[in-house]
N, C-alpha and C. Protein backbone atom coordinates (compact mmCIF):
# COMPACT_ATOMS: atom_id res chain seq x y z
N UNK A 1 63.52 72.98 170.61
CA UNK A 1 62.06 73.03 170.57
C UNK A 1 61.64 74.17 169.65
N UNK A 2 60.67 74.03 168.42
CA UNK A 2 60.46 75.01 167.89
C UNK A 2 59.78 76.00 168.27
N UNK A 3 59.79 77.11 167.78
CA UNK A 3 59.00 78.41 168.31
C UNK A 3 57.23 77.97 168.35
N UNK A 4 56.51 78.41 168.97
CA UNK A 4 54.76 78.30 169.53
C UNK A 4 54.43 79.15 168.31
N UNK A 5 53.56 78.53 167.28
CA UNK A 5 52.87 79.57 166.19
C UNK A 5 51.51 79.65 167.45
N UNK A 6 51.13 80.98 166.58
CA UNK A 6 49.84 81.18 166.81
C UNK A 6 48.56 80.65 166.01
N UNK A 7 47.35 79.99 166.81
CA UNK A 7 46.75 79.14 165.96
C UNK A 7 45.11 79.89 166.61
N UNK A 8 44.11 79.44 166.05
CA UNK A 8 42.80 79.46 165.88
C UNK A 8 42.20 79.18 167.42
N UNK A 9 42.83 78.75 168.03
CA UNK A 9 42.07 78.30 169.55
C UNK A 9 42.15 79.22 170.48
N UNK A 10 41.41 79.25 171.30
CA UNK A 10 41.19 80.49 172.16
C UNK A 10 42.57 80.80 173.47
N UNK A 11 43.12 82.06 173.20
CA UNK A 11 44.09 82.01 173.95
C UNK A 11 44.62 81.22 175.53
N UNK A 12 45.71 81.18 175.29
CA UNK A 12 46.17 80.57 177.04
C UNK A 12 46.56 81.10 177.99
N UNK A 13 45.87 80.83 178.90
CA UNK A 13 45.66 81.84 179.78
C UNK A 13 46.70 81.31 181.28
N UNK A 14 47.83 82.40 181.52
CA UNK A 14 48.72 81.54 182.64
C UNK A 14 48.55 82.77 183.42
N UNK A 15 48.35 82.36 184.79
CA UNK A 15 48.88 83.37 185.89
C UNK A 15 50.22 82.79 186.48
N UNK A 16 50.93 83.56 186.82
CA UNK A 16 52.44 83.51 187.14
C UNK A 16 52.68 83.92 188.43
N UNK A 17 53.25 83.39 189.33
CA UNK A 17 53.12 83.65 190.88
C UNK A 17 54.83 85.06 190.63
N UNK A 18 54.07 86.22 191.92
CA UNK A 18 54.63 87.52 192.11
C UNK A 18 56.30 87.61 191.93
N UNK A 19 56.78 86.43 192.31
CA UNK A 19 58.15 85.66 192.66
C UNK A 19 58.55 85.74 191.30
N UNK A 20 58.01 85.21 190.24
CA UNK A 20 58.63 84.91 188.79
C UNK A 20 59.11 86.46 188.14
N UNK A 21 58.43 87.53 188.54
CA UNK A 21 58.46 88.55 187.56
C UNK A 21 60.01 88.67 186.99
N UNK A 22 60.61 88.08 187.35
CA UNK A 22 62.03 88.50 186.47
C UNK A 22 62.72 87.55 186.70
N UNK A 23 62.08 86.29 186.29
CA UNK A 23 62.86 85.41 185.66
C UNK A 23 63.04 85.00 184.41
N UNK A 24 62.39 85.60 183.57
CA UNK A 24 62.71 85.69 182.50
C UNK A 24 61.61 84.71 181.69
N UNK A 25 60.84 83.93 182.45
CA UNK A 25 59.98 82.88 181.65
C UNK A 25 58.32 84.01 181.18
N UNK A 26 58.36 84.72 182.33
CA UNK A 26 56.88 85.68 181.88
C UNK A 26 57.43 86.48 180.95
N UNK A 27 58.33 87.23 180.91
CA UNK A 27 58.28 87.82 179.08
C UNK A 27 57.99 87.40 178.22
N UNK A 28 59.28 85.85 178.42
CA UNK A 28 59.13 85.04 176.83
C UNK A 28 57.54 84.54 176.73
N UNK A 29 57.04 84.37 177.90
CA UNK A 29 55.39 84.00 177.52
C UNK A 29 54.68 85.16 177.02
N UNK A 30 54.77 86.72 177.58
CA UNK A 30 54.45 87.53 176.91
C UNK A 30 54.61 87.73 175.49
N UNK A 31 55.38 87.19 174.57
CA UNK A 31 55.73 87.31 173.62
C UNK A 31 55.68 86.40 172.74
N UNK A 32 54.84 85.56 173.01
CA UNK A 32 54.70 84.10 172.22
C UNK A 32 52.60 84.24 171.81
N UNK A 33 52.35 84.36 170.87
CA UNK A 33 50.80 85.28 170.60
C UNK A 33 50.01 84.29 171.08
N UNK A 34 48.92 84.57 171.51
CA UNK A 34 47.90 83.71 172.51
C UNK A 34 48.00 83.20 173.68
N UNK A 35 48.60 83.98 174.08
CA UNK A 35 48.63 84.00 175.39
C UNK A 35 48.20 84.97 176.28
N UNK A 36 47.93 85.02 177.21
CA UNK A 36 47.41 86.09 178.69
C UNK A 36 47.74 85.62 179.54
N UNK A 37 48.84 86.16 179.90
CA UNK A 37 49.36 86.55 181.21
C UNK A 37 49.22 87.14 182.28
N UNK A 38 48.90 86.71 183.52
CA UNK A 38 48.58 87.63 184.99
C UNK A 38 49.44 87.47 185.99
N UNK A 39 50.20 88.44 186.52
CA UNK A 39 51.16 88.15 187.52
C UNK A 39 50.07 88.37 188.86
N UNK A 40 50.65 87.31 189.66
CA UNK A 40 49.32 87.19 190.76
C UNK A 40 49.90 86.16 191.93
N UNK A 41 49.84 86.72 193.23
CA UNK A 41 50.45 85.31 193.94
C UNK A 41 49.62 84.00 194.10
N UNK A 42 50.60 82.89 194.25
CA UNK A 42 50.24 81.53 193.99
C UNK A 42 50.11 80.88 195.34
N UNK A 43 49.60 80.36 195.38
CA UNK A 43 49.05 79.25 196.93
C UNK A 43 50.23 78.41 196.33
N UNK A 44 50.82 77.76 195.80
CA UNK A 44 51.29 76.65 195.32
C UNK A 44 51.81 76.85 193.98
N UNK A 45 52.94 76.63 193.29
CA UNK A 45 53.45 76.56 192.38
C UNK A 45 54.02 77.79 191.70
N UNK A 46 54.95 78.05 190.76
CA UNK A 46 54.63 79.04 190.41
C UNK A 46 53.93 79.73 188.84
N UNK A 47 53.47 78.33 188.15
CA UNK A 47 53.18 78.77 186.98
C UNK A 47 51.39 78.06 187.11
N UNK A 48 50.27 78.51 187.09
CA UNK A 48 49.03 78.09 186.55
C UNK A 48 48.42 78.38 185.18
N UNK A 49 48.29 77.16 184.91
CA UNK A 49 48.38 77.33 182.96
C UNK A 49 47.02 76.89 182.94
N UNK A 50 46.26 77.76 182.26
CA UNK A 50 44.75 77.65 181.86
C UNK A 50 43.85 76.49 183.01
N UNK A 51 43.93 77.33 184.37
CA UNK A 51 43.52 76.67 185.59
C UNK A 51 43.33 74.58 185.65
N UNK A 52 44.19 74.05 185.11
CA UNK A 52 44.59 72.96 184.87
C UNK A 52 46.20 72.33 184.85
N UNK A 53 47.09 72.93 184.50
CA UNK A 53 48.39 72.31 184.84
C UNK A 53 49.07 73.53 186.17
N UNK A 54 49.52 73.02 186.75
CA UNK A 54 50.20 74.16 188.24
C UNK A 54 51.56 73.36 187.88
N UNK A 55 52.74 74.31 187.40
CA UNK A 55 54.11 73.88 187.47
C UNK A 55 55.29 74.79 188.39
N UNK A 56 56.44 74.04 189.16
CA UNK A 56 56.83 74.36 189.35
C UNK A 56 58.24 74.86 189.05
N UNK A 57 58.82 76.30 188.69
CA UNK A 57 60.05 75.99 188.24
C UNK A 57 61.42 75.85 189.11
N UNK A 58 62.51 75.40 188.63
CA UNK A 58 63.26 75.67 189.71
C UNK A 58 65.13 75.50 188.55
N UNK A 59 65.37 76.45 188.63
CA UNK A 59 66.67 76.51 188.32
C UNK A 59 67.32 75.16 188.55
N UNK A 60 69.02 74.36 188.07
CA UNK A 60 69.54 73.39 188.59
C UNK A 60 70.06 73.90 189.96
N UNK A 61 70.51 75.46 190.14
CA UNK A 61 71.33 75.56 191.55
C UNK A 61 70.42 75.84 192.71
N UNK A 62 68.84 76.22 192.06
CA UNK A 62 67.63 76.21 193.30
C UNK A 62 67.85 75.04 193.73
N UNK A 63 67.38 74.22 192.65
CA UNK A 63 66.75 72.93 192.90
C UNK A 63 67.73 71.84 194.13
N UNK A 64 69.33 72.24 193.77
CA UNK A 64 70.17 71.55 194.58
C UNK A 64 70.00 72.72 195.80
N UNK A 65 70.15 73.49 196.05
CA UNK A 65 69.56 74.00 197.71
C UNK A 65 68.55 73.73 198.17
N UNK A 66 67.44 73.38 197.65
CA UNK A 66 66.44 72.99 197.75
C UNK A 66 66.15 71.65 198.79
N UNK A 67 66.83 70.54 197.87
CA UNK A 67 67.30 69.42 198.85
C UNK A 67 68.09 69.72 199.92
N UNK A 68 68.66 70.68 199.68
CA UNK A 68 69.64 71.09 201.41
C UNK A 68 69.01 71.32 202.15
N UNK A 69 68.28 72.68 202.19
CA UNK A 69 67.13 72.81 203.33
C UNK A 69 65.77 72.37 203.38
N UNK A 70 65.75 71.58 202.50
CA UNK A 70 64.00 70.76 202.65
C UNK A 70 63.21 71.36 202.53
N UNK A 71 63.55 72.40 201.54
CA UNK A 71 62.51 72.81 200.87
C UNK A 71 61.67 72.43 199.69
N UNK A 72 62.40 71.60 199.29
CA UNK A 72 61.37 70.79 198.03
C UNK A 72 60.18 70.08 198.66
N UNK A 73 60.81 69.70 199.35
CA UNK A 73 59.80 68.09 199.77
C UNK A 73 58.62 68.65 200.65
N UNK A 74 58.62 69.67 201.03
CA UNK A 74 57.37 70.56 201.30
C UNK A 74 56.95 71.09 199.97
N UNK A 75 57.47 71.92 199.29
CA UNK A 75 56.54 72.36 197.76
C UNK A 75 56.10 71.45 197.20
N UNK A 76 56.67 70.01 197.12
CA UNK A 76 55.64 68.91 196.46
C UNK A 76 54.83 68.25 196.91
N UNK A 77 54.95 68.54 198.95
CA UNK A 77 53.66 68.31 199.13
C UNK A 77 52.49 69.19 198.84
N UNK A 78 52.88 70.45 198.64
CA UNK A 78 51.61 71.17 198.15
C UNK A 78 51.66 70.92 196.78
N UNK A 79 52.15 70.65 195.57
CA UNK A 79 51.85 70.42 195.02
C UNK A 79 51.26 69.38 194.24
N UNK A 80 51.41 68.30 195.01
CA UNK A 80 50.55 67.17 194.76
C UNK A 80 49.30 66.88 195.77
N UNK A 81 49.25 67.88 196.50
CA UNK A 81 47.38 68.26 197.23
C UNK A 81 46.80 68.76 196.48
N UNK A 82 47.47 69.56 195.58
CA UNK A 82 46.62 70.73 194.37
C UNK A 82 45.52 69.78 193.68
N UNK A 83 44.87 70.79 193.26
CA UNK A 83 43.45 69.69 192.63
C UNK A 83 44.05 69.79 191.14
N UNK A 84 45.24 70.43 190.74
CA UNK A 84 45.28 70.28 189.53
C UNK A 84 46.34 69.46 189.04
N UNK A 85 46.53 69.15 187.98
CA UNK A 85 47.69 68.24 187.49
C UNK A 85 49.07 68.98 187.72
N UNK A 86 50.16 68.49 188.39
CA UNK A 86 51.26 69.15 188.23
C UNK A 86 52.14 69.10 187.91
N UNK A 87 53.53 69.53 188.15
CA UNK A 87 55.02 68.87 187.18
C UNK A 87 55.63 70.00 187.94
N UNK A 88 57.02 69.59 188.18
CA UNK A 88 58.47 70.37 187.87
C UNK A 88 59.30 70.79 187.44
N UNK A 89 59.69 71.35 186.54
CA UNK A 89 60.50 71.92 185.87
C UNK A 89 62.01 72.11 186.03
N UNK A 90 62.35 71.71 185.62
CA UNK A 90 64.22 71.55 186.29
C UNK A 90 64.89 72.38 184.99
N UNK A 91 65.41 73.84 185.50
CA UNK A 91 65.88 74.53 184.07
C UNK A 91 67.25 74.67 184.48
N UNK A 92 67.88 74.93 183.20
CA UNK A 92 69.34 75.12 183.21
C UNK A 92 70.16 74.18 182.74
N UNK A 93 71.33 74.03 182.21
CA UNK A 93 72.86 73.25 182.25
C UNK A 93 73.21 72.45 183.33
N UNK A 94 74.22 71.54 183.15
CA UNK A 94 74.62 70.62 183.77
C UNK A 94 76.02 71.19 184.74
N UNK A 95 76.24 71.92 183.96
CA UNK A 95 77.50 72.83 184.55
C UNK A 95 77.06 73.84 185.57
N UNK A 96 75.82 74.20 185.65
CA UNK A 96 75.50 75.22 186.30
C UNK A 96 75.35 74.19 187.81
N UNK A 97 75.88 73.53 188.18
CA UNK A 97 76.13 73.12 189.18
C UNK A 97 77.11 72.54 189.86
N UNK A 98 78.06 73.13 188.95
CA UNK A 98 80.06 72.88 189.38
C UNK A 98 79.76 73.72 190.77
N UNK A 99 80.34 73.15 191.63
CA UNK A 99 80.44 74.31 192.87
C UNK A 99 79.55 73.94 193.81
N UNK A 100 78.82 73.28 193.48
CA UNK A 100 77.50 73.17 194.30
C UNK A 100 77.91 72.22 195.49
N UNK A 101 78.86 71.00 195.27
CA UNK A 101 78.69 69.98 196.59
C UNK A 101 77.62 69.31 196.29
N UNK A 102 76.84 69.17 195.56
CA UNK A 102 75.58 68.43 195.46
C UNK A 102 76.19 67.16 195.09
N UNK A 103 76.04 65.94 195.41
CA UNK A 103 76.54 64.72 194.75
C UNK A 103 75.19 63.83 193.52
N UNK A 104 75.62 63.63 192.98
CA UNK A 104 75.12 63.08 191.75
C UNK A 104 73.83 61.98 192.17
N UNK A 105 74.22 60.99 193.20
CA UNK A 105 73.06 60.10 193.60
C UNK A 105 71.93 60.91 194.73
N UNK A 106 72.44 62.54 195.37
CA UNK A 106 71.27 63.49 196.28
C UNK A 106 70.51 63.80 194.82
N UNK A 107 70.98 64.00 194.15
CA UNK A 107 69.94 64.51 192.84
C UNK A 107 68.81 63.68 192.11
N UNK A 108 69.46 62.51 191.90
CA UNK A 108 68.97 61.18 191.33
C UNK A 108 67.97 60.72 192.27
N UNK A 109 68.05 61.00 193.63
CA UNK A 109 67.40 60.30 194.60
C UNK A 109 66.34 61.17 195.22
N UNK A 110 66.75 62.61 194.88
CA UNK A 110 65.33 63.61 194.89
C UNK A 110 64.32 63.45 193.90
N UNK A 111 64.75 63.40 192.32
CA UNK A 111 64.34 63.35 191.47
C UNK A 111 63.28 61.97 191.69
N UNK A 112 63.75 60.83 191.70
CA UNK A 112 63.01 59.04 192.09
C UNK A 112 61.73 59.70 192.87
N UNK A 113 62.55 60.81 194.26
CA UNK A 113 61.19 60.87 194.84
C UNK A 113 60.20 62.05 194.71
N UNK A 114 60.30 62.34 193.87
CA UNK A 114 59.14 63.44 193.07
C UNK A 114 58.51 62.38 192.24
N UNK A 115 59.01 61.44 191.36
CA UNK A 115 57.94 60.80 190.71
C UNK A 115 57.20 59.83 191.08
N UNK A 116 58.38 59.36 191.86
CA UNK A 116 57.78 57.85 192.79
C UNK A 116 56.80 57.93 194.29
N UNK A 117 56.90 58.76 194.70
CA UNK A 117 56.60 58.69 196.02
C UNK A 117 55.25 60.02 195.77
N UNK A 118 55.43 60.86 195.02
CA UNK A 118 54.96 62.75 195.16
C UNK A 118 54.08 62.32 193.44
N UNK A 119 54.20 61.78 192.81
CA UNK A 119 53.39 61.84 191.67
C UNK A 119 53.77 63.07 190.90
N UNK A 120 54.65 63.49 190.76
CA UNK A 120 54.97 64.31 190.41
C UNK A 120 55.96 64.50 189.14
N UNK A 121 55.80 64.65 187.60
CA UNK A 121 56.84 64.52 186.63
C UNK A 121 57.57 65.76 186.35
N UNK A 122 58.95 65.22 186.20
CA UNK A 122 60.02 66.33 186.39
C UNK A 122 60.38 66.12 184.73
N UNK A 123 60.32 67.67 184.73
CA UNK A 123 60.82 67.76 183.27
C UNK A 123 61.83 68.66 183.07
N UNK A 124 62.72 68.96 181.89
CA UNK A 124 63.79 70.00 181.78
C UNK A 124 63.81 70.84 180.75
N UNK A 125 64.29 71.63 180.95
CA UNK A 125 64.34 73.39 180.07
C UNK A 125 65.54 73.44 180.44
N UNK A 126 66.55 74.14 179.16
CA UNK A 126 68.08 74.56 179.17
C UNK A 126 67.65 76.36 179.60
N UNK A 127 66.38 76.70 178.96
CA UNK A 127 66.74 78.46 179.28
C UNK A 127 65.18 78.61 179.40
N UNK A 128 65.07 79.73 180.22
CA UNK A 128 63.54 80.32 180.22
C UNK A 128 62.35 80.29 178.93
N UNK A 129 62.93 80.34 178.07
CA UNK A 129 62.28 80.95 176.75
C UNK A 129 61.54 79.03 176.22
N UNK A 130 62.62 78.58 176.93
CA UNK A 130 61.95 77.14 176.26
C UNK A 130 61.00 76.70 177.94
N UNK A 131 61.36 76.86 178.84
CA UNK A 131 60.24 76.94 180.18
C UNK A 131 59.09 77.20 179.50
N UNK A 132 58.74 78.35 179.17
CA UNK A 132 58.01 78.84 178.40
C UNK A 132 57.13 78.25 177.33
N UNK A 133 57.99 77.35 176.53
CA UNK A 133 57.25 76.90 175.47
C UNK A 133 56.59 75.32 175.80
N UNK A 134 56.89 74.65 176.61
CA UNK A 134 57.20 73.93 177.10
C UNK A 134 55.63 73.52 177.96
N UNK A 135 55.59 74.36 178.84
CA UNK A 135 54.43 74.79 179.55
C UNK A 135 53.12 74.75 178.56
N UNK A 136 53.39 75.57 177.58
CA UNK A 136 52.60 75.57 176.78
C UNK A 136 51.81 74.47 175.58
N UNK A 137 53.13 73.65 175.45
CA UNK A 137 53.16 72.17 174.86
C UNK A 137 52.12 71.55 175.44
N UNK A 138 52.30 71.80 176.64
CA UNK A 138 51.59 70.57 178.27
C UNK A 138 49.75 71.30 178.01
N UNK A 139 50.05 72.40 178.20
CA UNK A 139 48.26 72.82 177.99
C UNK A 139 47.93 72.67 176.86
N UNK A 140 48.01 73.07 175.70
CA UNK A 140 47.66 72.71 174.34
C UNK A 140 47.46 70.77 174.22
N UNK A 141 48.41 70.19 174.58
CA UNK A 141 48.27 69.12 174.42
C UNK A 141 46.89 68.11 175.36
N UNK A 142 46.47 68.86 176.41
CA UNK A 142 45.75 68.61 177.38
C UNK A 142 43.99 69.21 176.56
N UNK A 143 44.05 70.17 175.77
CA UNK A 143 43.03 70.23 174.80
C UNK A 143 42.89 69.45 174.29
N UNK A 144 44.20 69.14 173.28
CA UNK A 144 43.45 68.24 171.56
C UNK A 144 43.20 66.60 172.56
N UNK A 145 43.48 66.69 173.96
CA UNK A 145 43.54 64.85 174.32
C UNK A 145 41.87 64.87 175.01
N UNK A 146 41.15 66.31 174.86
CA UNK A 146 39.89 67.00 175.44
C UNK A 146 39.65 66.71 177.09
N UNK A 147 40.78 66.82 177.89
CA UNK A 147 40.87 67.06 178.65
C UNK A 147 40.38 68.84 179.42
N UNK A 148 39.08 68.86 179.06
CA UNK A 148 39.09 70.66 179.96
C UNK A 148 38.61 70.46 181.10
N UNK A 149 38.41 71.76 181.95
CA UNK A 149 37.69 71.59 182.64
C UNK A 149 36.85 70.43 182.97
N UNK A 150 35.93 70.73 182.22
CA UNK A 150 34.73 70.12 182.68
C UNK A 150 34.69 68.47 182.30
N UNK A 151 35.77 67.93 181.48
CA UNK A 151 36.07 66.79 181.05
C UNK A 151 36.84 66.34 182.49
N UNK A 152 37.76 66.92 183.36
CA UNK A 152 38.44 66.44 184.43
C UNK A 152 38.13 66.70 185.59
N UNK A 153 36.68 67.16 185.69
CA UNK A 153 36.28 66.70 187.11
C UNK A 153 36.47 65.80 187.60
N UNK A 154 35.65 64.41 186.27
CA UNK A 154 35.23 63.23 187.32
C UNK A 154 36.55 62.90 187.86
N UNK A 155 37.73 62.94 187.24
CA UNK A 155 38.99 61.90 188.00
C UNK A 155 39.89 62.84 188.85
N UNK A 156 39.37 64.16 188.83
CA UNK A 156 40.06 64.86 189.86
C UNK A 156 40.33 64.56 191.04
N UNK A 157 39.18 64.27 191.73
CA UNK A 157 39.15 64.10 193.36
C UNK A 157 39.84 62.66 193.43
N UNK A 158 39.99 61.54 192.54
CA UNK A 158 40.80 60.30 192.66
C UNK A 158 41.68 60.25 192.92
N UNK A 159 42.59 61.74 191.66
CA UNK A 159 43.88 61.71 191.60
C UNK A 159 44.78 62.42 192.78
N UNK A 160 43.31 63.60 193.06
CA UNK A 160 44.20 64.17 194.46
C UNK A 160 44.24 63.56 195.55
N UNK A 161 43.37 62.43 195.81
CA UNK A 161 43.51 61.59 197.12
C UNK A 161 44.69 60.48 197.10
N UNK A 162 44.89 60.06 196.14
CA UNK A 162 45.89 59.50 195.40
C UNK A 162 47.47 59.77 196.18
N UNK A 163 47.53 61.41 195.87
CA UNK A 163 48.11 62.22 195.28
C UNK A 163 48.77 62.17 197.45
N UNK A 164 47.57 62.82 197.63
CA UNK A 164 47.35 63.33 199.33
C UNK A 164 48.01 61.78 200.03
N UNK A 165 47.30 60.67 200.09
CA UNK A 165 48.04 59.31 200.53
C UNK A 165 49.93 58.95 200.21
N UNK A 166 49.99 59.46 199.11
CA UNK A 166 51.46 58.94 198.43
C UNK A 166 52.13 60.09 199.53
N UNK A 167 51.42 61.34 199.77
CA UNK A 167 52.53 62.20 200.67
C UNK A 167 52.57 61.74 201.88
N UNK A 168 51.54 61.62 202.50
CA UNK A 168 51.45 61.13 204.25
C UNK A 168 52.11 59.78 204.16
N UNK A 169 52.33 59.00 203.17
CA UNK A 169 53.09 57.21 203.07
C UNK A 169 54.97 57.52 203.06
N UNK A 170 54.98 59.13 202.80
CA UNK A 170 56.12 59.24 202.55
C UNK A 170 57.10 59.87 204.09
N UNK A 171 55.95 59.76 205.18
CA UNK A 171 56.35 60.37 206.90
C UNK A 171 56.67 59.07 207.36
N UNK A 172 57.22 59.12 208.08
CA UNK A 172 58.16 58.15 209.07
C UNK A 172 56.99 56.86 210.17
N UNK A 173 56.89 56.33 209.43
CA UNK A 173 56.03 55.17 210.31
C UNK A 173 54.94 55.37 209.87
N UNK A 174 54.11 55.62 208.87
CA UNK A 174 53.22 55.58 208.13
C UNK A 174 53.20 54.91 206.66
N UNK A 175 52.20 53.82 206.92
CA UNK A 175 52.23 52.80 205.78
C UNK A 175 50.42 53.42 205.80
N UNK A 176 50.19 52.31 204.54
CA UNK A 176 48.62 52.57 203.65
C UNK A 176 47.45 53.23 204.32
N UNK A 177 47.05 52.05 206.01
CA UNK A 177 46.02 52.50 206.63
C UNK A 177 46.25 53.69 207.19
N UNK A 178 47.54 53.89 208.34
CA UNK A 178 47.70 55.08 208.66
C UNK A 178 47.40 56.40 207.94
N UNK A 179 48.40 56.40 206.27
CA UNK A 179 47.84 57.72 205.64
C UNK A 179 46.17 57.60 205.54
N UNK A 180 45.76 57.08 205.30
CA UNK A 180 44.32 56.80 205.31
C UNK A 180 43.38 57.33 206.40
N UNK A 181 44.16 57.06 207.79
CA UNK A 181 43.52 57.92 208.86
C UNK A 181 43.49 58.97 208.99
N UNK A 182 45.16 59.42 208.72
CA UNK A 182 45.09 60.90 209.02
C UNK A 182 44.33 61.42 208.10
N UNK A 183 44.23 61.48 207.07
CA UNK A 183 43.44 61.94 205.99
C UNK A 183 42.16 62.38 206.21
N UNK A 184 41.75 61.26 206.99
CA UNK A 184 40.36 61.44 207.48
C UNK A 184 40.15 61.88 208.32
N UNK A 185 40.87 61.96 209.42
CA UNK A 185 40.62 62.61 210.75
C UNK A 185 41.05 63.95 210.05
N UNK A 186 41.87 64.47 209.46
CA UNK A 186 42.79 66.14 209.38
C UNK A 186 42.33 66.77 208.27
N UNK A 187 41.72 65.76 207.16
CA UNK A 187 40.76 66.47 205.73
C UNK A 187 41.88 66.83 205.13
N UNK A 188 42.80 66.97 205.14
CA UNK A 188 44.07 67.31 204.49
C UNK A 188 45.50 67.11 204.57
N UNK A 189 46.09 66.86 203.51
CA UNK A 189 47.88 67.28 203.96
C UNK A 189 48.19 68.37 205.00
N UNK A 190 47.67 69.19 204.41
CA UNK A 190 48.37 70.78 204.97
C UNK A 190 48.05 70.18 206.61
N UNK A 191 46.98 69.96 207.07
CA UNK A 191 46.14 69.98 208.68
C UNK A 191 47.31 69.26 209.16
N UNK A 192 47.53 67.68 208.28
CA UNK A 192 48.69 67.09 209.04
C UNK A 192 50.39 68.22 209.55
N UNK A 193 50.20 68.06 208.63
CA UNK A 193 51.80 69.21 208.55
C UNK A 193 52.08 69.93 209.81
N UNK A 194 50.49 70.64 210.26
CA UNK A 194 50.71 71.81 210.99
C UNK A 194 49.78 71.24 212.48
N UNK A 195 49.62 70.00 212.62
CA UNK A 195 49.59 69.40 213.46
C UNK A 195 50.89 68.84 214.72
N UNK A 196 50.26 69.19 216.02
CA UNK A 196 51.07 68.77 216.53
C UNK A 196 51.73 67.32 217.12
N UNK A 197 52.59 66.87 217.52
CA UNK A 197 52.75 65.47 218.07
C UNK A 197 51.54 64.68 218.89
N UNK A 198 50.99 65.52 219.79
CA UNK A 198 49.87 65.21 220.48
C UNK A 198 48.18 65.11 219.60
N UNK A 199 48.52 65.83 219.15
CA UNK A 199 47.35 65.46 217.93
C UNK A 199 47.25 64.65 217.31
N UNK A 200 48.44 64.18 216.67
CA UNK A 200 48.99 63.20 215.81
C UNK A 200 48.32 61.61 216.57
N UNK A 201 49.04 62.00 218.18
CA UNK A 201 48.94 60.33 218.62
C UNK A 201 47.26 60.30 218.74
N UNK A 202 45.85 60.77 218.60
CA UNK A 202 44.93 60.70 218.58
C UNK A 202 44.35 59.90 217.37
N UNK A 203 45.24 59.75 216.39
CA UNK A 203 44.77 58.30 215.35
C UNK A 203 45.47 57.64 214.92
N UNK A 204 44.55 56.52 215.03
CA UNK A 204 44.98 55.20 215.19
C UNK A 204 45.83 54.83 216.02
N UNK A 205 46.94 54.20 215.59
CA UNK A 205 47.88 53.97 216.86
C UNK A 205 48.94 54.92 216.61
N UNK A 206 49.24 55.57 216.50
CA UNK A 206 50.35 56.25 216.27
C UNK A 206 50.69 56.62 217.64
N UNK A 207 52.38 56.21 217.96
CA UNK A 207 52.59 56.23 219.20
C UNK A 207 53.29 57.99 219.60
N UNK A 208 53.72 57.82 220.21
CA UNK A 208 54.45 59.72 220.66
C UNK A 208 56.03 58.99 220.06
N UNK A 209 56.41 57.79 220.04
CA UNK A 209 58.15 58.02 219.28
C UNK A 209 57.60 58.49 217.50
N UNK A 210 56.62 57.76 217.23
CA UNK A 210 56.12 57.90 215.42
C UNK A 210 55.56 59.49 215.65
N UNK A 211 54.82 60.23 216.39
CA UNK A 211 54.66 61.18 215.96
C UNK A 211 55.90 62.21 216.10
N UNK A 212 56.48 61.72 217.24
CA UNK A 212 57.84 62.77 217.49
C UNK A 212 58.66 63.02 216.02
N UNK A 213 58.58 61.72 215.39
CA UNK A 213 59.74 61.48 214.38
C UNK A 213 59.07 62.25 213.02
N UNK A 214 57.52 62.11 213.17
CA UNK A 214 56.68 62.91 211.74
C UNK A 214 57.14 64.41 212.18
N UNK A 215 57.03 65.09 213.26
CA UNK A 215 56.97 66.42 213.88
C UNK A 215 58.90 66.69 212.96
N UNK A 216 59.30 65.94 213.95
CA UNK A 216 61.16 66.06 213.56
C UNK A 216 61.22 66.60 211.70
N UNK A 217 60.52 65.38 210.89
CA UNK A 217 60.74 65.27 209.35
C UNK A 217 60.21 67.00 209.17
N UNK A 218 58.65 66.96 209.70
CA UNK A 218 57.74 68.01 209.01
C UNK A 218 58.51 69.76 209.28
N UNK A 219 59.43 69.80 210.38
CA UNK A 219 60.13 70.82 211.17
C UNK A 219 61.36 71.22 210.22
């Protein structure tokens, strides 16, 4: 990927969640001209690029622990509640995961469900410096297509309900109408999440084995 010239448009502006400071992607952004950088903690993600793309990064040997303790599949539910457009970032070599135990179809089959299920596009970086540029590709390109602000209101709230349904369709005994209820009864992903079994069976039909089994996944 070639180096980011500096051009005529008004700088890009990323805040970087507290976690990143030394990974090596906020320097190389420091050092690429037009840019502004703020290290700042993140509700969600760890890169916000000119309050419109929220990405997440994740090394190849995060990303395979990640699926171990289920921790992904919670960060992409917050990240596909976000009101902003998002993506994943998958950095590193192929080798950097000799050792791991990870098998080839847990990867393939995390990956399916970040795009398929989470709306979510996974992209790759070999080293920080191209993380970096990369990110930057995605916002610049989200200008010249005149996507700003104020151009992506109207389809915002579509895409995050969208966004919010594809996660609750992805809990254990929940098909179309169901996510649909909870949604409405809880106003949010997050409410579901941190809801209990007994709460749960209060819409629609959701019985105490379907909420036991959402409680089990969400735990």
């Amino acid at each position: 990927m070639p180096p980011v010239e500096a051009s005529q448009s008004p700088p890009v502006k990323v805040v970087a969640d507290y976690r990143e400071a030394g990974s090596g992607v906020v320097e190389a952004l420091r050092q690429i001209p037009d840019v502004q950088v703020t290290v700042a903690p993140l509700a969600a993600g760890d890169y916000l690029v000119e309050d419109q793309c929220l990405f997440e990064r994740k090394s190849l040997v995060d990303f395979a622990a990640s699926i171990k303790d289920g921790r992904l599949f919670v960060q992409a539910s917050q990240l596909a509640a976000a009101p902003q457009l998002a993506a994943i970032i998958l950095e590193g070599r192929a080798r950097d995961l000799e050792g791991s135990q990870m098998r080839r179809e847990s990867l393939q089959g995390a990956i399916i469900s970040l795009g398929l299920i989470f709306g979510l596009p996974v992209l790759r970086s070999l080293e920080p410096g191209e993380t970096a540029r990369l990110m930057l590709y995605a916002a610049r390109q989200l200008r010249r297509c005149g996507q700003g602000a104020g151009a992506a209101h109207g389809v915002r709230p579509k895409r995050k309900r969208k966004r919010q349904l594809r996660v609750l369709q992805s809990l254990p005994g929940i098909g179309p109408r169901r996510a649909e209820q909870l949604l409405a009864s809880f106003g949010s992903v997050q409410a579901v999440m941190n809801a209990d079994a007994e709460a749960l069976q209060t819409v629609g039909r959701i019985g105490a084995k379907t909420a036991a089994k959402i409680r089990d996944v969400l735990q």
